[in-house]
Protein backbone atom coordinates (compact mmCIF):
# COMPACT_ATOMS: atom_id res chain seq x y z
CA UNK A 1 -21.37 29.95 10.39
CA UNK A 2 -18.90 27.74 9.54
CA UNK A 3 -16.36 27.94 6.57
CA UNK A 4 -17.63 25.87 3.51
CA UNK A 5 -15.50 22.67 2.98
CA UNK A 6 -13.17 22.16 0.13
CA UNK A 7 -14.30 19.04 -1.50
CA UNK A 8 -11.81 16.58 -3.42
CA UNK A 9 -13.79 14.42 -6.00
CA UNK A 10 -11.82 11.14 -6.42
CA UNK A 11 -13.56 9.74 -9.39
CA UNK A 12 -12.02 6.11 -11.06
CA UNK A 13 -12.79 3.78 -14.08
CA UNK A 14 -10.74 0.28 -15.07
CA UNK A 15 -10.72 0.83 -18.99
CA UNK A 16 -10.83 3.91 -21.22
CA UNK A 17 -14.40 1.84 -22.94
CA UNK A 18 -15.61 3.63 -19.93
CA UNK A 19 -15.66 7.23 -18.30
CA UNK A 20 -15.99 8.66 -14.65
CA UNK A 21 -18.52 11.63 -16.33
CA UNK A 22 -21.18 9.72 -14.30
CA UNK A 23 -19.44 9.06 -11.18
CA UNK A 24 -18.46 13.19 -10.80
CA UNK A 25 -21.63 14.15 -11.77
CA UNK A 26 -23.38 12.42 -8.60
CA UNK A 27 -20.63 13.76 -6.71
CA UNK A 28 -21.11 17.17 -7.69
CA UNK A 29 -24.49 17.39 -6.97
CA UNK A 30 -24.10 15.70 -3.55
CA UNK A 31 -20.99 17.94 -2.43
CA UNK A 32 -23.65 21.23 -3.75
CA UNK A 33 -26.25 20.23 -2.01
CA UNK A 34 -24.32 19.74 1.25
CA UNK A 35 -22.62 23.46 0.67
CA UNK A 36 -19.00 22.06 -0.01
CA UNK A 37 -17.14 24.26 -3.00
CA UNK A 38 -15.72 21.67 -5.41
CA UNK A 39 -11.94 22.59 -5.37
CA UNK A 40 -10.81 19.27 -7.32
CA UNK A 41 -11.82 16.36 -9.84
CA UNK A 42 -9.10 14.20 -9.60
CA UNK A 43 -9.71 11.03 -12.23
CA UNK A 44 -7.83 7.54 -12.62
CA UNK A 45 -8.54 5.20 -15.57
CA UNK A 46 -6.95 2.33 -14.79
CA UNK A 47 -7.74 -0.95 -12.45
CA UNK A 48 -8.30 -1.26 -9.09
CA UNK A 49 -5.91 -3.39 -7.94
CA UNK A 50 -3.05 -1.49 -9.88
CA UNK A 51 -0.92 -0.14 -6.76
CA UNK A 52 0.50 3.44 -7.98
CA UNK A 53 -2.04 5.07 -9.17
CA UNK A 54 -1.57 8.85 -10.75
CA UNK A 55 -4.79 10.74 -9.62
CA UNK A 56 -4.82 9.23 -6.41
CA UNK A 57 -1.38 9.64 -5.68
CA UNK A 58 -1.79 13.71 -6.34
CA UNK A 59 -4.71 13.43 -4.38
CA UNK A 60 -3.09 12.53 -1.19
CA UNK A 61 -0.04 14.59 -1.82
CA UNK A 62 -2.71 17.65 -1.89
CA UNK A 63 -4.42 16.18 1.24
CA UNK A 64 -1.14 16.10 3.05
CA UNK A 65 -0.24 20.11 1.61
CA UNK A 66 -3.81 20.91 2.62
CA UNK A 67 -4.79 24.81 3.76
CA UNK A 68 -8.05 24.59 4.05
CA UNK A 69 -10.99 22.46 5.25
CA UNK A 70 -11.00 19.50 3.20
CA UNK A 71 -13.25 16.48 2.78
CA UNK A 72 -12.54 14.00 0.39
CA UNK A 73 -15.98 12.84 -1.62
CA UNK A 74 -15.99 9.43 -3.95
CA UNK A 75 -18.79 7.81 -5.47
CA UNK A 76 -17.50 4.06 -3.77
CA UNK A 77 -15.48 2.50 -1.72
CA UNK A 78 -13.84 -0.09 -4.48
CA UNK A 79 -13.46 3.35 -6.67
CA UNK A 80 -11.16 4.31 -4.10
CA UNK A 81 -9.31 1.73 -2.17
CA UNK A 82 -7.90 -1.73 -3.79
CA UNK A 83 -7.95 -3.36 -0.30
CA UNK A 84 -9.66 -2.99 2.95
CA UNK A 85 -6.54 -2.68 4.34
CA UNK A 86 -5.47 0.61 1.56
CA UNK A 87 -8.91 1.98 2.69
CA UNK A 88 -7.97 1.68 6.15
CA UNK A 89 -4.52 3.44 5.77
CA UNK A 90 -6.06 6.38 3.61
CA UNK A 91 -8.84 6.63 5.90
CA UNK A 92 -6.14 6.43 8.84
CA UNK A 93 -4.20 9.27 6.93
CA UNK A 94 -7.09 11.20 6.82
CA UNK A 95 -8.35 11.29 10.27
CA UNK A 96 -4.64 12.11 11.55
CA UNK A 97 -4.94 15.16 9.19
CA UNK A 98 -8.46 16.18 10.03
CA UNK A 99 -9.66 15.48 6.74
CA UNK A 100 -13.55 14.26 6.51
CA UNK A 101 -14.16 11.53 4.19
CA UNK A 102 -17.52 10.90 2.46
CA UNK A 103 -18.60 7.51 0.11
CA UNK A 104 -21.53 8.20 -1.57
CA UNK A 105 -22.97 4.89 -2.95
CA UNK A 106 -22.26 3.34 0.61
CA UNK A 107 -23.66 6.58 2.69
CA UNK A 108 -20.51 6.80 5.15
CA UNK A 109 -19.47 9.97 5.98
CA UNK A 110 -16.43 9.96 8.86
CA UNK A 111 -17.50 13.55 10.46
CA UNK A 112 -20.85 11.23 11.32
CA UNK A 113 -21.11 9.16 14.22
CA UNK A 114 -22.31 5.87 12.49
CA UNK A 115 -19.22 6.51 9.88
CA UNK A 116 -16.57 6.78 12.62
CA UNK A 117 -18.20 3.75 14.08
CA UNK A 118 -18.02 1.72 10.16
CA UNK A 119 -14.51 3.10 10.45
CA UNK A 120 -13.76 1.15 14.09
CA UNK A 121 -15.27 -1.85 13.03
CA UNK A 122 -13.52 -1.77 9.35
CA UNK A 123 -10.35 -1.38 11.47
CA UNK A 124 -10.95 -4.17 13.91
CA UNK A 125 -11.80 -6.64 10.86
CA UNK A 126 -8.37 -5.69 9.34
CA UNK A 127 -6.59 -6.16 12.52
CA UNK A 128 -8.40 -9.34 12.49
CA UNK A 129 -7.40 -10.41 9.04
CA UNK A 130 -3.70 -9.88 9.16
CA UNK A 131 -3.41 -11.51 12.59
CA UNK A 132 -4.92 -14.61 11.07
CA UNK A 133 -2.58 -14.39 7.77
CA UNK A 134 0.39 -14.28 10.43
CA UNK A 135 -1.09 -17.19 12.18
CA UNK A 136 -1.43 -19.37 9.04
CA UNK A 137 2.12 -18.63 8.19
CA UNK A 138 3.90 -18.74 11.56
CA UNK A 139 2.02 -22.67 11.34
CA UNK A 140 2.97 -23.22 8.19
CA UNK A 141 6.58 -22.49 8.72
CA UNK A 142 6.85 -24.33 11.65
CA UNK A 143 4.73 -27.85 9.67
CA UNK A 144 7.66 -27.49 7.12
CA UNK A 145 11.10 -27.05 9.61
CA UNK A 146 9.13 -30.34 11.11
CA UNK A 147 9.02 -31.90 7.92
CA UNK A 148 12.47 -30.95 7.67
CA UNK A 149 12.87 -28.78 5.07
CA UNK A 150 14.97 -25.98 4.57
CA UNK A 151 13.41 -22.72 4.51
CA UNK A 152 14.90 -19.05 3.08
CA UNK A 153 16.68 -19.17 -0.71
CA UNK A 154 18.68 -21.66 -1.37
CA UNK A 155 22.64 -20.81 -1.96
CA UNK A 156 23.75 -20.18 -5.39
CA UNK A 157 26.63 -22.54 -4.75
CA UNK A 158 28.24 -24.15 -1.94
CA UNK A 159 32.09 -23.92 -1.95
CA UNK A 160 34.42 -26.55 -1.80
CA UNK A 161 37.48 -26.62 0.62
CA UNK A 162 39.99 -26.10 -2.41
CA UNK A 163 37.78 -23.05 -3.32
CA UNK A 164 37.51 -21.86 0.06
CA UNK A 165 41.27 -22.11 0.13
CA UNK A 166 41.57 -20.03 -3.12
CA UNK A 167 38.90 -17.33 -1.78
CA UNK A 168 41.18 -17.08 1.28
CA UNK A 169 44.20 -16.25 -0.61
CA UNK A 170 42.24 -13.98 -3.27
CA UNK A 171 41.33 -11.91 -0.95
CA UNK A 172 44.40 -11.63 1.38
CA UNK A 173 45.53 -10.12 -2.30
CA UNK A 174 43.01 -7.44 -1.80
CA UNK A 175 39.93 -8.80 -4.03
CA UNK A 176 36.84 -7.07 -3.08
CA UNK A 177 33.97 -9.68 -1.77
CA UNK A 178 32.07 -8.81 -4.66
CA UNK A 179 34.39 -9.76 -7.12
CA UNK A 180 34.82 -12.90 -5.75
CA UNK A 181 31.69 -13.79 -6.01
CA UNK A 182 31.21 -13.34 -9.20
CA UNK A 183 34.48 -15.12 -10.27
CA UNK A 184 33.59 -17.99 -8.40
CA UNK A 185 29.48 -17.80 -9.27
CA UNK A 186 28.91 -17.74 -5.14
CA UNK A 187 26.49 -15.63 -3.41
CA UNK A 188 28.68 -12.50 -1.63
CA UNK A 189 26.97 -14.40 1.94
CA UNK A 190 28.99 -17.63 0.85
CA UNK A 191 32.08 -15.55 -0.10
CA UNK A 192 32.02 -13.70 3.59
CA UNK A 193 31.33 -16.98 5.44
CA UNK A 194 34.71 -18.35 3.34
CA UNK A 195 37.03 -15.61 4.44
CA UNK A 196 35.89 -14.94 8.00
């Protein structure tokens, strides 16, 4: 018989009005009744689309350290992930590792065959979505350079000739680029393009 799985509870609220009491308490009965030992709670309060967050940070970071059979076990998707695209890369993480993954409200479960196929589809519809962000902006550069504006930042200031000449001969005194730049309120790329 197989070894019982280590399951990770990621459990997440947006504000402290609320608590994730609920959330773990589904999770623990679901990881019981499938035999997996509860090895971690690991708990966020904060929102969603908040990049760093604490709990799910350490979460990972245990993943990655992992010596046993793990699965990972949250109550939803949008408890987890911010994006698609986050959900793909910890789900991406996680297969590379060997690491099951299980979302209870949405009934995936990664070791299954219709959750590894939710996964390739989930993956394709990323794909999808960031090829058609780079499309829209590849177009949209190339509408304004045809319009005829310039793209990138624009320079801090543009240097006349007598300040070009007075760069030059700064710096053949040993001025650092920097310093020049600041003297003269010029980005350090105008500064280089005056002395070279």
């Amino acid at each position: 018989m197989d070894k019982p799985k280590n399951a990770f509870l990621y459990c997440r609220v947006s504000s402290s009005e609320q608590n994730t009491a609920g959330q773990e308490a589904e999770l623990r009965v679901y990881a019981k009744a499938r035999g997996w030992k509860v090895a971690k709670v690991y708990k966020d309060t904060i929102s969603g689309g908040t990049n760093s967050r604490p709990a799910l940070n350490q979460l990972m970071a245990d993943v990655r350290r992992r010596s046993a059979e793990i699965v990972v076990l949250v109550w939803k998707f949008d408890r987890f992930a911010r994006s698609v695209s986050h959900l793909l890369e910890a789900l991406e993480t996680f297969r590379e590792l060997g690491v099951a993954f299980v979302s209870l409200s949405e009934s995936v479960d990664t070791e299954s065959a219709t959750g590894r196929a939710l996964f390739t589809i989930l993956a394709a519809i990323s794909e999808l979505e960031r090829s058609v962000i780079r499309d829209r902006v590849r177009m949209g550069i190339e509408h304004a350079r045809r319009q005829g504006k310039i793209l990138g930042r624009p320079p801090i200031k543009k240097l006349s000739a007598g300040e070009i000449r007075q760069v030059r001969a700064e710096r053949a005194r040993g001025t650092t680029l920097r310093v020049l730049a600041k003297r003269h309120h010029a980005s350090l790329w105008a500064i280089y393009q005056a002395v070279h």
